[in-house]
Protein backbone atom coordinates (compact mmCIF):
# COMPACT_ATOMS: atom_id res chain seq x y z
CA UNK A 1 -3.23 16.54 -23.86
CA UNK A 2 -1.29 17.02 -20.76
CA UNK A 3 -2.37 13.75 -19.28
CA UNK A 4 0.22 12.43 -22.23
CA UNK A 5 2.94 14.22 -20.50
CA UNK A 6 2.57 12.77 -17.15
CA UNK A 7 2.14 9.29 -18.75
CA UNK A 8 5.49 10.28 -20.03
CA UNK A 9 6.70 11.08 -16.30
CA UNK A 10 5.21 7.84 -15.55
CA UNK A 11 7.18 5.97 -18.40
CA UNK A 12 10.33 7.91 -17.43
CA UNK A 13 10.55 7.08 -14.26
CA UNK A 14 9.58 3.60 -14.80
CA UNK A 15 12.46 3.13 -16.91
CA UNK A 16 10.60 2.38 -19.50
CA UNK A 17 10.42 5.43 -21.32
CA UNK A 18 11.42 4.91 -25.39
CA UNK A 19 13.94 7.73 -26.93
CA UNK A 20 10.81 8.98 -28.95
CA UNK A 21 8.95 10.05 -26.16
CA UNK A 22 11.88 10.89 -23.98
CA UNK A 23 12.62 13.80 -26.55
CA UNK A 24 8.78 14.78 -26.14
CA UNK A 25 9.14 14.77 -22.83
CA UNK A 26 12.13 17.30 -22.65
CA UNK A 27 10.17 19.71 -25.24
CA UNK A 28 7.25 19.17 -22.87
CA UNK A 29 9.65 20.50 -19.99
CA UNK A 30 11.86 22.99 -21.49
CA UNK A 31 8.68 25.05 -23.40
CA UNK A 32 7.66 26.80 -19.81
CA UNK A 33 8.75 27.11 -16.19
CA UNK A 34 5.22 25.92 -15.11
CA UNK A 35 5.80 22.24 -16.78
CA UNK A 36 9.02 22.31 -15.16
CA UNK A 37 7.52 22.85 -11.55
CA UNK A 38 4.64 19.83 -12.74
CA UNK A 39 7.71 17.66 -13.72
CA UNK A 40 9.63 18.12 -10.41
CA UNK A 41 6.17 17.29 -8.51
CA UNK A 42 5.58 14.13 -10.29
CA UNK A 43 8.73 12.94 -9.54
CA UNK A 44 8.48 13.89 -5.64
CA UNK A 45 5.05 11.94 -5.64
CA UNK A 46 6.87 8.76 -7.54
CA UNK A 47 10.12 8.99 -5.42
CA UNK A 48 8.54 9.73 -2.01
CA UNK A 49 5.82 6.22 -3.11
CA UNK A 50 8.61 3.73 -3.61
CA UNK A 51 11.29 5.42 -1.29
CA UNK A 52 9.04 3.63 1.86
CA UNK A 53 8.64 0.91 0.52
CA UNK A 54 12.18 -0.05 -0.19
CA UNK A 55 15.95 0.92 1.37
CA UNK A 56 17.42 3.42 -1.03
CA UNK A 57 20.83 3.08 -2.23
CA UNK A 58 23.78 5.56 -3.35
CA UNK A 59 21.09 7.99 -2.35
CA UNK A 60 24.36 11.21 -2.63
CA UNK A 61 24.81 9.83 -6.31
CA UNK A 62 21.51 9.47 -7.22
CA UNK A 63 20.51 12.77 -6.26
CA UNK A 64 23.41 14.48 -8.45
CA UNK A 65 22.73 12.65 -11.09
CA UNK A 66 18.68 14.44 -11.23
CA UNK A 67 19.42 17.57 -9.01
CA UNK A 68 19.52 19.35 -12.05
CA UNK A 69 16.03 18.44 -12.44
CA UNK A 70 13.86 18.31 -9.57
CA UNK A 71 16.31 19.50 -6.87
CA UNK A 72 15.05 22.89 -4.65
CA UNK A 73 16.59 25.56 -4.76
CA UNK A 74 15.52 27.37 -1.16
CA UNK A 75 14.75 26.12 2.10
CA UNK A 76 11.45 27.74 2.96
CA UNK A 77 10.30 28.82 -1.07
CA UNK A 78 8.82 26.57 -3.87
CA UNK A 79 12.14 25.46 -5.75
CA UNK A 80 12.34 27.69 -8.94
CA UNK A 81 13.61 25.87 -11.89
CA UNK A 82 17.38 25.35 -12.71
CA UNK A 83 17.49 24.11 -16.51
CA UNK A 84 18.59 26.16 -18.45
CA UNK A 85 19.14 24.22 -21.64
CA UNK A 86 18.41 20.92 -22.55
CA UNK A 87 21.74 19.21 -23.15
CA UNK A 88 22.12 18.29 -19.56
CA UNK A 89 19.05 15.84 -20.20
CA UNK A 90 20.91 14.14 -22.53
CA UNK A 91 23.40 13.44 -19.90
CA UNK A 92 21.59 12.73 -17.18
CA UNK A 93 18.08 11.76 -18.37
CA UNK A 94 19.14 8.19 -19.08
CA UNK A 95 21.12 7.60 -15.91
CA UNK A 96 18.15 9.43 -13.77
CA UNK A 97 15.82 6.80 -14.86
CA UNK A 98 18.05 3.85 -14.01
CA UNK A 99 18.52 5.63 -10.34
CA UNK A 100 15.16 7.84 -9.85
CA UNK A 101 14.02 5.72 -6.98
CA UNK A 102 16.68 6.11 -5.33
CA UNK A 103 16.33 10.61 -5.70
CA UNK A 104 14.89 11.72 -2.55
CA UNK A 105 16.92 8.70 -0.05
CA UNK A 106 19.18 11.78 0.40
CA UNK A 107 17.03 13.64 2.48
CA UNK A 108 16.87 10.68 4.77
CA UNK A 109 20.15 11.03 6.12
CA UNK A 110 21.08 11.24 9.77
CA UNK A 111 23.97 12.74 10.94
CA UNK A 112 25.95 10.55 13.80
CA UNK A 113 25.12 12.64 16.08
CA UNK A 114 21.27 13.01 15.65
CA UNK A 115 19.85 13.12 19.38
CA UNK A 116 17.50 9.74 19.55
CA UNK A 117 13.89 10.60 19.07
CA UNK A 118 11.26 9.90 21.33
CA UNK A 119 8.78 6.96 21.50
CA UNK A 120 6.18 7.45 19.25
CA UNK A 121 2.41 7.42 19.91
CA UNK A 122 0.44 5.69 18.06
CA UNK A 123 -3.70 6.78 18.00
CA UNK A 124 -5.86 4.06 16.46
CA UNK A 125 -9.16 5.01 15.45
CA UNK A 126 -11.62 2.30 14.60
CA UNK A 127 -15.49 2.99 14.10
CA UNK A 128 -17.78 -0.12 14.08
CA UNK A 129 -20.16 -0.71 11.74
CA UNK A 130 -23.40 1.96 11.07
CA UNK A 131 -20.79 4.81 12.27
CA UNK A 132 -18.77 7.66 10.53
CA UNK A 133 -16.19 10.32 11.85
CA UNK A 134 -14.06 12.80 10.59
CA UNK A 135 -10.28 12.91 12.21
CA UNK A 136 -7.74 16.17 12.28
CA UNK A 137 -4.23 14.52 11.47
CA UNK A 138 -1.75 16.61 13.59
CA UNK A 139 -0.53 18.26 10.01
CA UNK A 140 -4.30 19.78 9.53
CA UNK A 141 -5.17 17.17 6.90
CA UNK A 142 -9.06 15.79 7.76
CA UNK A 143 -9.39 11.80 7.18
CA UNK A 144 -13.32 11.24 6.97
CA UNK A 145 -13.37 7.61 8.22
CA UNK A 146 -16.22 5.34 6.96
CA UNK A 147 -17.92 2.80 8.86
CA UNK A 148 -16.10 -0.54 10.25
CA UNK A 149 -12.79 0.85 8.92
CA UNK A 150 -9.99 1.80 11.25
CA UNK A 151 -6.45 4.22 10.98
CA UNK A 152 -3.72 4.34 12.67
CA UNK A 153 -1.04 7.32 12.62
CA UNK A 154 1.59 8.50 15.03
CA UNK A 155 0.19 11.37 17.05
CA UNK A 156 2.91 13.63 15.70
CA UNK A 157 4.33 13.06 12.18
CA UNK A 158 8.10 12.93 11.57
CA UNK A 159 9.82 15.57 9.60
CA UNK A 160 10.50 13.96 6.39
CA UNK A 161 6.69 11.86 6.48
CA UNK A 162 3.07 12.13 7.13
CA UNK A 163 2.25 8.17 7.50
CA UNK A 164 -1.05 6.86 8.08
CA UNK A 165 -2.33 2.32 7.83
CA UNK A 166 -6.14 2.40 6.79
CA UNK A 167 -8.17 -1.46 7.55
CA UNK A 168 -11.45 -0.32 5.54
CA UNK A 169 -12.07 3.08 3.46
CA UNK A 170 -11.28 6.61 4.00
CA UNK A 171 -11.78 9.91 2.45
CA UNK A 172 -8.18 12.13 2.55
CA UNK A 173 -8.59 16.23 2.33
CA UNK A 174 -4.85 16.50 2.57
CA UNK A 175 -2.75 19.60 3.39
CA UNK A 176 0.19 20.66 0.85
CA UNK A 177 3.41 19.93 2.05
CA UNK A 178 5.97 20.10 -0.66
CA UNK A 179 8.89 18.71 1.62
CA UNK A 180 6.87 15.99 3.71
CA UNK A 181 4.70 13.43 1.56
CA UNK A 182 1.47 12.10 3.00
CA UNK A 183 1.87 8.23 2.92
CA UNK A 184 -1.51 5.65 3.42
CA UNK A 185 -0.31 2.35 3.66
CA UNK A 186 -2.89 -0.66 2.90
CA UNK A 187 -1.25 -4.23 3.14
CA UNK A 188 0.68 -4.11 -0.12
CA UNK A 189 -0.41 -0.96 -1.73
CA UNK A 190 1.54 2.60 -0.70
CA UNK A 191 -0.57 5.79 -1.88
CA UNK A 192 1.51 9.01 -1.31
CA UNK A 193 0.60 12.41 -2.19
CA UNK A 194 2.36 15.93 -1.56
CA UNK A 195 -1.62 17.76 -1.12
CA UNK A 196 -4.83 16.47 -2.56
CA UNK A 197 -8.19 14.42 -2.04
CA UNK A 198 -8.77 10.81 -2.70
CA UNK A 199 -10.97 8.14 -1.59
CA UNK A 200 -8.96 4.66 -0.76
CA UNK A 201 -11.61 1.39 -0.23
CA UNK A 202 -9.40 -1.67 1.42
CA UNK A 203 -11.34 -3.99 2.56
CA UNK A 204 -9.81 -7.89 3.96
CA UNK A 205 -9.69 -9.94 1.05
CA UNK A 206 -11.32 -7.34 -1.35
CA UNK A 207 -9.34 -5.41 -4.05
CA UNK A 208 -7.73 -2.13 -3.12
CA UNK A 209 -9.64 0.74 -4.79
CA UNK A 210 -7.79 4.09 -4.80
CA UNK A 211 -9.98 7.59 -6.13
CA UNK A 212 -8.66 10.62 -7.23
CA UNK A 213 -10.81 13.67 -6.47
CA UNK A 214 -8.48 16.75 -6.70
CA UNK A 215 -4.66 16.57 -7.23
CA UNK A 216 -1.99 13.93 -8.54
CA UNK A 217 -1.05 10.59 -6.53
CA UNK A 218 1.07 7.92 -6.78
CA UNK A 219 0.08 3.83 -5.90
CA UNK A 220 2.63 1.69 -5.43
CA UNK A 221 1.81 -2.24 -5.26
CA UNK A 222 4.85 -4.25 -3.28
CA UNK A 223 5.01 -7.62 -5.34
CA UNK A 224 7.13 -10.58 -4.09
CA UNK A 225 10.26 -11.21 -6.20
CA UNK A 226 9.09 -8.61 -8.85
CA UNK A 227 9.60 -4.80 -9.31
CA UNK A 228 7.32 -2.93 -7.32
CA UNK A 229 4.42 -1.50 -9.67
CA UNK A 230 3.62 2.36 -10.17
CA UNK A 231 1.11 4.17 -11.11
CA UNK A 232 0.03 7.85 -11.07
CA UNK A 233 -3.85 8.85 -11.11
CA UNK A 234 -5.21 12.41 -11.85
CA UNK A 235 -8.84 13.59 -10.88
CA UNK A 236 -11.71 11.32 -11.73
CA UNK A 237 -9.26 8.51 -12.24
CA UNK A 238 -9.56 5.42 -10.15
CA UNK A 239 -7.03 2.22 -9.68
CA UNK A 240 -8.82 -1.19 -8.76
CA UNK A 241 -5.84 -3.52 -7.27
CA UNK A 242 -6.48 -7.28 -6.66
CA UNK A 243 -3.41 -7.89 -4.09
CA UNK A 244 -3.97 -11.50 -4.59
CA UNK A 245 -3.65 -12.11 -8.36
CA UNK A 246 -1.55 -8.56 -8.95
CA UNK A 247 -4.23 -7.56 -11.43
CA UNK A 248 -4.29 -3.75 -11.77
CA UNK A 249 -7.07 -2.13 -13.60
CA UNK A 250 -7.17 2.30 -14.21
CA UNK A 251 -10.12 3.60 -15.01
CA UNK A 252 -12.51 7.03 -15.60
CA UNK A 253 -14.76 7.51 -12.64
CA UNK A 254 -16.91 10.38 -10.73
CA UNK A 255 -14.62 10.43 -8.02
CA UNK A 256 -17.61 12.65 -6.30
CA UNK A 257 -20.25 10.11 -6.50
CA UNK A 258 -17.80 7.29 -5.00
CA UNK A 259 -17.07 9.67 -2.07
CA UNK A 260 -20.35 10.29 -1.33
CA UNK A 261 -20.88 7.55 1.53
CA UNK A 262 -19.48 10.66 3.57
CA UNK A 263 -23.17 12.39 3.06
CA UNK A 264 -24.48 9.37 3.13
CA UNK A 265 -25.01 8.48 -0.13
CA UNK A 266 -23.74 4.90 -1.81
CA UNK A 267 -23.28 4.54 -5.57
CA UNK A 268 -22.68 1.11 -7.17
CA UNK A 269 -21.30 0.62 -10.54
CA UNK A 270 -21.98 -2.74 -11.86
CA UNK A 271 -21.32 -4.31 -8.21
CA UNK A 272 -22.09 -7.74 -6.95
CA UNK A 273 -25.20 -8.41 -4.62
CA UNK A 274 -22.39 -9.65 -2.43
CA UNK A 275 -20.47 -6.62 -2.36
CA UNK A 276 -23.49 -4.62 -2.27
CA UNK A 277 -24.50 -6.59 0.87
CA UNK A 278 -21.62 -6.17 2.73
CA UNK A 279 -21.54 -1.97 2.39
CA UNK A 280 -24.90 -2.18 3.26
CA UNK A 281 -24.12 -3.98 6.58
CA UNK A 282 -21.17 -1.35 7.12
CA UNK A 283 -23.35 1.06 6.49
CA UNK A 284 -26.61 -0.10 8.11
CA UNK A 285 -25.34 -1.87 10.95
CA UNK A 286 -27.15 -5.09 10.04
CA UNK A 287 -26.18 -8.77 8.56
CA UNK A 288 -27.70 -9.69 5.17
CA UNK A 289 -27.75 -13.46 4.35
CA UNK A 290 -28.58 -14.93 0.37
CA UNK A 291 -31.16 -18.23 0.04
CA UNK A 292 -29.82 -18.13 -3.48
CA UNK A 293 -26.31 -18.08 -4.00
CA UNK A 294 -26.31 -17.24 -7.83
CA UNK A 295 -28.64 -14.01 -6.14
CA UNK A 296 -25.02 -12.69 -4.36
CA UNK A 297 -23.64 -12.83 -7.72
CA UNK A 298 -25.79 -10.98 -9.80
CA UNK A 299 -24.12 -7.48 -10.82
CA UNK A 300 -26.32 -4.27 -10.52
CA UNK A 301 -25.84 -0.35 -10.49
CA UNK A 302 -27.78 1.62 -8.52
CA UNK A 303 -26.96 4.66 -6.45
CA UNK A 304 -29.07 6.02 -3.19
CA UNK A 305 -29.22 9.30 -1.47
CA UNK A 306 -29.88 9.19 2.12
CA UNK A 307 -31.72 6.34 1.85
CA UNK A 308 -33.21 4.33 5.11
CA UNK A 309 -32.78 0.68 4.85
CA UNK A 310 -36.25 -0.55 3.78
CA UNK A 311 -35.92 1.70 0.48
CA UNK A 312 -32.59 0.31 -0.23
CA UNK A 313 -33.33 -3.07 0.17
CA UNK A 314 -36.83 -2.38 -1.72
CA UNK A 315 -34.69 -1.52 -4.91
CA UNK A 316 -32.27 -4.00 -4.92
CA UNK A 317 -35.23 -6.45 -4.47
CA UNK A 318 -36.69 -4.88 -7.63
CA UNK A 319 -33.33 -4.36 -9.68
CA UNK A 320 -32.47 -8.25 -8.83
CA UNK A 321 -35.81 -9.95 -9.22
CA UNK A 322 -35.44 -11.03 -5.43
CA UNK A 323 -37.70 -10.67 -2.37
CA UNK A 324 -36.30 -10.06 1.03
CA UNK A 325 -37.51 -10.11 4.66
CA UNK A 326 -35.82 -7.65 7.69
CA UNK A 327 -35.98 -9.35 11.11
CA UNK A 328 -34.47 -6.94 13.53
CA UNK A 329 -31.24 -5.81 12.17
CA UNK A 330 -31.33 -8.88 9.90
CA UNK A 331 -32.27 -9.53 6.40
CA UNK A 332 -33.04 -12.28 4.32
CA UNK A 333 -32.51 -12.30 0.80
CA UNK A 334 -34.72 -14.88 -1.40
């Protein structure tokens, strides 16, 4: 039932939120203090998303217009909640959609006299192919990076951002920070969390796959001449993002079993041979070429725990009705 509600938050600050469910949203919020804090936090993931990837506006306006809702009320505490009745949502709720994106450009303020910061370092990470690491961001949050896939990050993160570009797929354990999001930016596709785990697989020319393990996130995908898309996933839930066509597909998953590549197991749910193929190669450290190209299309599901190559390859052969020859670090499919 409460995955309804943050549909709800997801409607409502989407501006697209109908006055039938914006009344069962306000019940939702006004029955207990703990919804309230879940409400505020939604709206920090959605804000903080779409606040990178676009220049706020009337950022001192916006934020009056919703302080009364997600605002904090101390410095160094968890803000405590500030409605007290409901009638201010019928104020503001309406004008807070039409501005939400626009909530947290506040905090982005500099003063004139803000002393200029120093040049930034930027670490880049990259492992090649048949390699794994794990990575301490300098906030304490681990980044388990999987093979041929590479990060980048600014050795120490700004105070108002924890940003980190991923070229491949990563596992995020990531430290709570209420007032600093953690950002992972993948071509056209923002993820942003305040404290969770998720899996993100972004691959060239391959569709963005975002995990949810633990905790709430927030996807944003950047579309030319269109709105910006949003969406919010909760544990076990998994976005599939084709940056090409705009396609967006949500869906149930075991987040746990698609994570597993970190002990190195690999799970495929009704996956092309091609696909296969090429996390087998990041994985194995070989090349895998098809004699049959309708082979590479064939779909299977299979999943392998710790696996050496030969007993991989011998149950593809026998899920896909193919035969296959290693040379070296080179196979043949037939």
């Amino acid at each position: 039932m409460e995955e309804h509600y943050y549909q709800l938050i997801e409607h409502y600050f989407n501006k697209s939120i109908n006055a039938e469910e914006l009344h069962q949203l306000k019940s939702w919020v006004e029955s207990n203090e703990a919804n309230q804090h879940k409400f505020r936090e939604v709206l920090r993931i959605f804000e903080a998303t779409e606040m990178y990837l676009q220049q706020p506006t009337g950022q001192a306006k916006s934020w009056a217009l919703v302080a009364n809702h997600i605002s904090q009320n101390s410095a160094n505490e968890e803000p405590k909640p500030k409605i007290k009745k409901l009638g201010s949502w019928h104020r503001y709720a309406m004008a807070a959609v039409l501005v939400m994106v626009c909530g947290l450009g506040l905090l982005l303020f500099k003063s004139d006299g803000a002393k200029t910061k120093p040049q930034a370092i930027v670490k880049v990470i990259s492992n090649p192919n048949g390699e794994q690491r794990s990575i301490t961001m300098p906030d304490g949050s681990v980044v388990y990076l999987n093979a041929g896939s590479r990060i980048s990050y600014n050795a120490h993160f700004s105070a108002d951002k924890r940003e980190v570009k991923l070229e491949g797929e990563a596992f995020f354990d990531v430290v709570h920070e209420t007032k600093r999001p953690f950002i992972v930016k993948t071509g056209k596709v923002s993820t942003t969390v305040l404290g969770t785990s998720f899996n993100i697989k972004a691959f060239p020319a391959k569709a963005v796959e975002v995990t949810v393990e633990t905790g709430k996130v927030g996807v944003v995908l950047q579309r030319a001449n269109k709105k910006d898309t949003l969406n919010f996933l909760l544990p076990n839930e998994q976005l599939l993002i084709d940056t090409t066509t705009e396609k967006i597909v949500k869906q149930s998953i075991n987040a746990t079993a698609v994570s597993g590549w970190k002990q190195y197991k690999l799970a495929f749910y009704n996956t092309s041979m091609q696909d296969i193929a090429a996390s087998i190669e990041r994985t194995y450290d070989v090349k895998i070429s098809f004699k049959q190209p309708q082979t590479a299309q064939l779909k299977l599901t299979a999943k392998f725990d710790k696996c050496g190559i030969k007993q991989v390859m011998d149950v593809l052969s026998r899920l896909s009705g193919s035969t296959y020859q290693i040379n070296g670090n080179k196979i043949t499919i037939y």
